[in-house]
PDB file of N, CA and C in Angstrom:
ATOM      1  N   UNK A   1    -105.743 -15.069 -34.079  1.00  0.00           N
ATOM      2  CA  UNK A   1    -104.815 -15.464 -33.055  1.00  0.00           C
ATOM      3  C   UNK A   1    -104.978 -14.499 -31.885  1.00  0.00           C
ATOM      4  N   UNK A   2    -105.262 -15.049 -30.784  1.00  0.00           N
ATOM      5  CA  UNK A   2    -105.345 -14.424 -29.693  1.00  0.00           C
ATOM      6  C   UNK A   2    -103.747 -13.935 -29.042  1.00  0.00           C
ATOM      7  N   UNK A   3    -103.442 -12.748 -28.034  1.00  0.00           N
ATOM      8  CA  UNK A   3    -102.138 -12.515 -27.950  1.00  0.00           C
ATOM      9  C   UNK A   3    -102.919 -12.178 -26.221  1.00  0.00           C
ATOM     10  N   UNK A   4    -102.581 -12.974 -25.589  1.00  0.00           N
ATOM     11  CA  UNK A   4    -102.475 -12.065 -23.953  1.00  0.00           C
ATOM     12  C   UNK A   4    -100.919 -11.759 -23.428  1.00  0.00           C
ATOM     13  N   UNK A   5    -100.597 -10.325 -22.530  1.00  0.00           N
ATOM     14  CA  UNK A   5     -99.579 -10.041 -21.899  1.00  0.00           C
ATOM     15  C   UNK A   5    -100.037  -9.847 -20.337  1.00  0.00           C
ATOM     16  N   UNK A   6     -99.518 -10.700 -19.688  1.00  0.00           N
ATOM     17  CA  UNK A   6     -99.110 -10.184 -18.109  1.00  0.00           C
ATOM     18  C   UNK A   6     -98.648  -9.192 -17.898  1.00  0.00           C
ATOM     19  N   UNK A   7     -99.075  -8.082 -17.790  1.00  0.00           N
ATOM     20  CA  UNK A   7     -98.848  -6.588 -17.596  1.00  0.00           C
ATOM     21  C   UNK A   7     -98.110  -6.809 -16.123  1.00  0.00           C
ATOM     22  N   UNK A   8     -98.418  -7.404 -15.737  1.00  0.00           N
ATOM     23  CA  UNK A   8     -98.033  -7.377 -14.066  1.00  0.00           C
ATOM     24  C   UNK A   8     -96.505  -7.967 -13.994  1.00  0.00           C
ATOM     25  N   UNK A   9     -96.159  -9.018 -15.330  1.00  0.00           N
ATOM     26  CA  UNK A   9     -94.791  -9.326 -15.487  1.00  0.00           C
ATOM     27  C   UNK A   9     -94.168  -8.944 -16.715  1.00  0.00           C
ATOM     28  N   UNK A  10     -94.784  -8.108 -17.343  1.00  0.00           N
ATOM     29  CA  UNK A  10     -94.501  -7.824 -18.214  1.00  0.00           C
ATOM     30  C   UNK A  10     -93.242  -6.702 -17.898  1.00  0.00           C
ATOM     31  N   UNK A  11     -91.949  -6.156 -18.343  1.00  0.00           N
ATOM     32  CA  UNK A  11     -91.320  -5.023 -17.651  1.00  0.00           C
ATOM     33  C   UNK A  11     -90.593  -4.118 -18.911  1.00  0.00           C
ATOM     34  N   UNK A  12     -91.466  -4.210 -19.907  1.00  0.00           N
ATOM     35  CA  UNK A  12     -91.484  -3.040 -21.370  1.00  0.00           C
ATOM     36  C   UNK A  12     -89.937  -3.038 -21.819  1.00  0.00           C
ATOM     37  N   UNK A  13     -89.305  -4.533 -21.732  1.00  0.00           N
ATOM     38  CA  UNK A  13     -88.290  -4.371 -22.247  1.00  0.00           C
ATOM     39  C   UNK A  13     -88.250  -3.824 -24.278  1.00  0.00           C
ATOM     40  N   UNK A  14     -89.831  -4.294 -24.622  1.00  0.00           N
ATOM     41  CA  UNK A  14     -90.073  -3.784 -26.337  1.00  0.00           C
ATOM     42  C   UNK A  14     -89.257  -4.535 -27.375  1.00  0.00           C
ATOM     43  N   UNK A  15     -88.834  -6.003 -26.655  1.00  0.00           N
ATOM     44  CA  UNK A  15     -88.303  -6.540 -27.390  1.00  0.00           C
ATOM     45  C   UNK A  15     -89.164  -7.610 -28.441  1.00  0.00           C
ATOM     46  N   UNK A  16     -90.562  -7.545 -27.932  1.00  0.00           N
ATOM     47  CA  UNK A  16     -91.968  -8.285 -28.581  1.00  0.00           C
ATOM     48  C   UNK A  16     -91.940  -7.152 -29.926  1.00  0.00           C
ATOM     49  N   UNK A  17     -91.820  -5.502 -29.243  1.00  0.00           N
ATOM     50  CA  UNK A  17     -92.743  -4.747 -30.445  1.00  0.00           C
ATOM     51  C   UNK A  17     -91.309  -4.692 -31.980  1.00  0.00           C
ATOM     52  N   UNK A  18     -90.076  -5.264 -31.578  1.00  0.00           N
ATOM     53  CA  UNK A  18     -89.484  -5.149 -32.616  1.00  0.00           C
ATOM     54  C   UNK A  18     -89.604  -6.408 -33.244  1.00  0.00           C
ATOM     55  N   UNK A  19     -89.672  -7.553 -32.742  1.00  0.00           N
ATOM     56  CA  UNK A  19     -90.069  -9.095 -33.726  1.00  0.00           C
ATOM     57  C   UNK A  19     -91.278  -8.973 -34.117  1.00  0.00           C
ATOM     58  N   UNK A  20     -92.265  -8.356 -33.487  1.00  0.00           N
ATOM     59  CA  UNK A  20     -93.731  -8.100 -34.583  1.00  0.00           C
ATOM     60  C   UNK A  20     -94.278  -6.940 -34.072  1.00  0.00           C
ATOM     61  N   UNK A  21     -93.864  -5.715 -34.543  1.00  0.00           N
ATOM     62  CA  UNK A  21     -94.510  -4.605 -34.686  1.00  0.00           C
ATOM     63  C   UNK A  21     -95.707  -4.603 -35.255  1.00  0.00           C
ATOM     64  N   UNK A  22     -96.710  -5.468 -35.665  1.00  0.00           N
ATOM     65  CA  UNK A  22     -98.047  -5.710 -36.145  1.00  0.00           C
ATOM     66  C   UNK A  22     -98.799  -5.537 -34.731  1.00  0.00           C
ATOM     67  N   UNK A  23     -98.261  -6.325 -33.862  1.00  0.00           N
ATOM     68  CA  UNK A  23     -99.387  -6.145 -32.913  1.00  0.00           C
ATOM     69  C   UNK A  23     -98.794  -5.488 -31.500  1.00  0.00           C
ATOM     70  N   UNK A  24     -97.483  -5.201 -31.528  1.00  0.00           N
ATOM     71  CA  UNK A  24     -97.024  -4.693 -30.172  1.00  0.00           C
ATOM     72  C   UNK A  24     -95.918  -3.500 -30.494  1.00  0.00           C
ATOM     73  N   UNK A  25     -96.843  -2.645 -29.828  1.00  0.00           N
ATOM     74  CA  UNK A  25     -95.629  -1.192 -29.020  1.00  0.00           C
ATOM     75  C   UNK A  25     -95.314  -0.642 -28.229  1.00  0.00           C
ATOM     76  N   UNK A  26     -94.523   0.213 -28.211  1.00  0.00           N
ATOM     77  CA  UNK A  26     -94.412   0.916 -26.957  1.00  0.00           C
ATOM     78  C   UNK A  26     -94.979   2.488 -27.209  1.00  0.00           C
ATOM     79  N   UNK A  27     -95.609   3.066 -26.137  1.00  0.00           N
ATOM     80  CA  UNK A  27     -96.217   3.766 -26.265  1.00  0.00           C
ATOM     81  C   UNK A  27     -95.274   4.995 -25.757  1.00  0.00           C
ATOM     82  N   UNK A  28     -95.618   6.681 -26.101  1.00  0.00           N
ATOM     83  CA  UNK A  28     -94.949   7.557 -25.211  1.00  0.00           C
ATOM     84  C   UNK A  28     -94.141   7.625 -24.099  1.00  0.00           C
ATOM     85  N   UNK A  29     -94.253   6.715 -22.969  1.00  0.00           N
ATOM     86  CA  UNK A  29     -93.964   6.864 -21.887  1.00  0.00           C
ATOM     87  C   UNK A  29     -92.865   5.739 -21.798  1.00  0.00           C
ATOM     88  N   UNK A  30     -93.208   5.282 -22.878  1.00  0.00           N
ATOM     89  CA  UNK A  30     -92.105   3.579 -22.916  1.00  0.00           C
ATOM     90  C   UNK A  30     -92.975   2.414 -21.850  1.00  0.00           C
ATOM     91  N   UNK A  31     -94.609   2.373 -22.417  1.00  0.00           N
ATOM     92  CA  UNK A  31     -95.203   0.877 -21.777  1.00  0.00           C
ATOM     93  C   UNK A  31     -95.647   0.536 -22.709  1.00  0.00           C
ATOM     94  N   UNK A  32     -95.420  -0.996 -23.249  1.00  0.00           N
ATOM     95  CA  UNK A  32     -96.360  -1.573 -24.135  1.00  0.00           C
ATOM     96  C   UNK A  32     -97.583  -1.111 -24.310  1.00  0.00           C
ATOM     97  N   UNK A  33     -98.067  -1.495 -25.344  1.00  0.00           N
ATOM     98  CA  UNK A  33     -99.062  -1.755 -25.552  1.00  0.00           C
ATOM     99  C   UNK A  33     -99.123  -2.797 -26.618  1.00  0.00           C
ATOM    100  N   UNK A  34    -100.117  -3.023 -26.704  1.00  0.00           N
ATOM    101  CA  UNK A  34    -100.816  -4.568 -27.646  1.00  0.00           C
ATOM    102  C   UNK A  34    -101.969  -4.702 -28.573  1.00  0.00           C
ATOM    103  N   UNK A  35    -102.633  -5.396 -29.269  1.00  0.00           N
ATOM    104  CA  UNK A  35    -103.830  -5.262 -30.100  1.00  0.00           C
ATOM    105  C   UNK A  35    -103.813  -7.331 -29.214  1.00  0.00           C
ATOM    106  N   UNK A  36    -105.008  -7.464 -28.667  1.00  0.00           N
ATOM    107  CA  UNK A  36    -105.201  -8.414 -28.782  1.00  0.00           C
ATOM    108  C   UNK A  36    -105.947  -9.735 -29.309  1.00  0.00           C
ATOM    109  N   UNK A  37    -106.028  -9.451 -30.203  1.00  0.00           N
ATOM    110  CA  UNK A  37    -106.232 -10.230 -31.306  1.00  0.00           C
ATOM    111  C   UNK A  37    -105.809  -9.713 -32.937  1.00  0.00           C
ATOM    112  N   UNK A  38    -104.894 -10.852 -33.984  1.00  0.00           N
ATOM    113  CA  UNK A  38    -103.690 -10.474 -34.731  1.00  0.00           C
ATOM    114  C   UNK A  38    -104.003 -11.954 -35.894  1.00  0.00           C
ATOM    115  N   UNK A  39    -104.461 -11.391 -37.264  1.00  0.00           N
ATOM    116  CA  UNK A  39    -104.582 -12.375 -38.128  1.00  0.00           C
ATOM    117  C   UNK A  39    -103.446 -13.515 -38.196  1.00  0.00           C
ATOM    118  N   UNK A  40    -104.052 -14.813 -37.926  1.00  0.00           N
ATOM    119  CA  UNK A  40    -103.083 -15.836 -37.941  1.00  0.00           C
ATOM    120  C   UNK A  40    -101.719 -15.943 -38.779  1.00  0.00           C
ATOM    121  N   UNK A  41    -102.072 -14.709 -40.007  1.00  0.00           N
ATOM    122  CA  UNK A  41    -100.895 -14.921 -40.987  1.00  0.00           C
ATOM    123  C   UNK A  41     -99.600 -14.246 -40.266  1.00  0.00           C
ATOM    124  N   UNK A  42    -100.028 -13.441 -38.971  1.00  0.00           N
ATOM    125  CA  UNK A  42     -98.731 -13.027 -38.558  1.00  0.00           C
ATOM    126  C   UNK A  42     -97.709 -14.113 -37.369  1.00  0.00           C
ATOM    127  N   UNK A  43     -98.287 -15.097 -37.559  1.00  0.00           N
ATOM    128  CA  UNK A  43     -98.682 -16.498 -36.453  1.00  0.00           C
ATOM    129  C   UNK A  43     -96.970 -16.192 -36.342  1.00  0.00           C
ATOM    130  N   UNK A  44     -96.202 -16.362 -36.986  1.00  0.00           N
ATOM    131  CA  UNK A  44     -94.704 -16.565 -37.058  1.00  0.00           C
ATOM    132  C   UNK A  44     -94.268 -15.238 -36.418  1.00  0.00           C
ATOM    133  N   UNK A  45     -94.389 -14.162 -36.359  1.00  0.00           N
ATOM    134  CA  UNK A  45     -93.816 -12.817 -35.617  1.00  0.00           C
ATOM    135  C   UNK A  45     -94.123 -13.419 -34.604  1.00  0.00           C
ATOM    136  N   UNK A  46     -95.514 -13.005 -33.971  1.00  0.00           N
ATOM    137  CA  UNK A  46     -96.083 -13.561 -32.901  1.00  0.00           C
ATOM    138  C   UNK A  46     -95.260 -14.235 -32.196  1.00  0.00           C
ATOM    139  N   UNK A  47     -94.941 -15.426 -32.511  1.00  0.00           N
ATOM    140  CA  UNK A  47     -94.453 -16.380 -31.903  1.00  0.00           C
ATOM    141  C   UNK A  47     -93.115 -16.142 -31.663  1.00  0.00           C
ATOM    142  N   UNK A  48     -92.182 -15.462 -32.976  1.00  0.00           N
ATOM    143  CA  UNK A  48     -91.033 -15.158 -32.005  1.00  0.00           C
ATOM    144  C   UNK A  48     -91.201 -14.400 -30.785  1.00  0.00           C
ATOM    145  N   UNK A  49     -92.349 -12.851 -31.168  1.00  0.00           N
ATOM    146  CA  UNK A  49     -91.746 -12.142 -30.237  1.00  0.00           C
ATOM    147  C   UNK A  49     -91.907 -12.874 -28.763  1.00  0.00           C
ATOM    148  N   UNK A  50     -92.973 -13.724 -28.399  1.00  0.00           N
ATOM    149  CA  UNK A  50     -92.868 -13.989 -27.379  1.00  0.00           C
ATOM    150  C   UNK A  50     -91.651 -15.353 -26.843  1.00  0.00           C
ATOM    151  N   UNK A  51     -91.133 -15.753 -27.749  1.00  0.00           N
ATOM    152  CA  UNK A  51     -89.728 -16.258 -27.710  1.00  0.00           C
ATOM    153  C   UNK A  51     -89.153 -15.481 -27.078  1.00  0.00           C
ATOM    154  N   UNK A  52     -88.554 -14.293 -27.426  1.00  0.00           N
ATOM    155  CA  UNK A  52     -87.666 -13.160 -26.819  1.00  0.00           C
ATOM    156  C   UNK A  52     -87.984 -12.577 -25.951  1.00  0.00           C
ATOM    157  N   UNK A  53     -89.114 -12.760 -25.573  1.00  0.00           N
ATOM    158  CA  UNK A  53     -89.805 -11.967 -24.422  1.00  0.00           C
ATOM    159  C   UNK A  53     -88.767 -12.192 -23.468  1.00  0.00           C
ATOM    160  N   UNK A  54     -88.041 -11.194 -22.309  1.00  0.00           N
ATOM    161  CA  UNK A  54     -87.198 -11.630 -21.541  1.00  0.00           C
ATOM    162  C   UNK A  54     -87.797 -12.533 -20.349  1.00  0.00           C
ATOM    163  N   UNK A  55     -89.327 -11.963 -19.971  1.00  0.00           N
ATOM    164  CA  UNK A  55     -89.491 -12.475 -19.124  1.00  0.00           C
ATOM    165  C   UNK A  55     -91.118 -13.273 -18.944  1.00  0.00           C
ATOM    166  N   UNK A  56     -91.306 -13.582 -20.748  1.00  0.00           N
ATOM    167  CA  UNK A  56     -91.972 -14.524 -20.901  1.00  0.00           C
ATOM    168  C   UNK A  56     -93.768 -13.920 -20.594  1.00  0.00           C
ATOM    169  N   UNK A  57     -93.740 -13.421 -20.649  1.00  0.00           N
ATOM    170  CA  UNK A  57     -95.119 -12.660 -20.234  1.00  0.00           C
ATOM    171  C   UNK A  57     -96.385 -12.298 -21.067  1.00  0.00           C
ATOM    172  N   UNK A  58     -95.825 -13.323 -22.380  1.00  0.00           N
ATOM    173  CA  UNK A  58     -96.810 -13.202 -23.674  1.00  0.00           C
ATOM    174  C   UNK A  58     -97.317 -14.950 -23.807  1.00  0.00           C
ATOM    175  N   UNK A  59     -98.376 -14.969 -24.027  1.00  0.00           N
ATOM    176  CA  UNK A  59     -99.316 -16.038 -24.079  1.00  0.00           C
ATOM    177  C   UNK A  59    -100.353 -15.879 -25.518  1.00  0.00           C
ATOM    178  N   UNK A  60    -100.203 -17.228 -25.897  1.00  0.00           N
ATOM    179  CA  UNK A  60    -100.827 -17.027 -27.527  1.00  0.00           C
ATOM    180  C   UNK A  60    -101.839 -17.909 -27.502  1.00  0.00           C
ATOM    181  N   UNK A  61    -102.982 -17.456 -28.076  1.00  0.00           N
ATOM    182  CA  UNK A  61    -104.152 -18.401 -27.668  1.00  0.00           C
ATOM    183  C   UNK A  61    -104.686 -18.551 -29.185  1.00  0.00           C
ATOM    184  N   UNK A  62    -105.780 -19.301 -29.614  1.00  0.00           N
ATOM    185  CA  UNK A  62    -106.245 -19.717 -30.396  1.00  0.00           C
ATOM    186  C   UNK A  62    -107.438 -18.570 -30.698  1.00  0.00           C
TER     187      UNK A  62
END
């Protein structure tokens, strides 16, 4: 499963890295970070976190 973030709209609210801490955190400074690409079995985190995303900035690709 592919995971892209719009860094550019992205605004580290870290509400992705608590619905799936598999593939998203926040780093030292408090900015995401990501692994982009995430075995399909986590398909369901994934997908919430970018549910909650406040401002939608996560895109899930095949």
């Amino acid at each position: 499963m592919k995971i892209t973030v719009d860094m550019a709209r992205c605004e580290d609210h870290g509400q992705c890295a608590i619905a799936a801490p598999v593939a998203f955190r926040m780093n030292d400074d408090g900015r995401l970070e990501h692994d982009g690409e995430v075995s399909d079995a986590y398909a369901a985190e994934i997908e919430e976190a970018a549910d909650v995303c406040p401002v939608q900035a996560i895109l899930i690709g095949d």
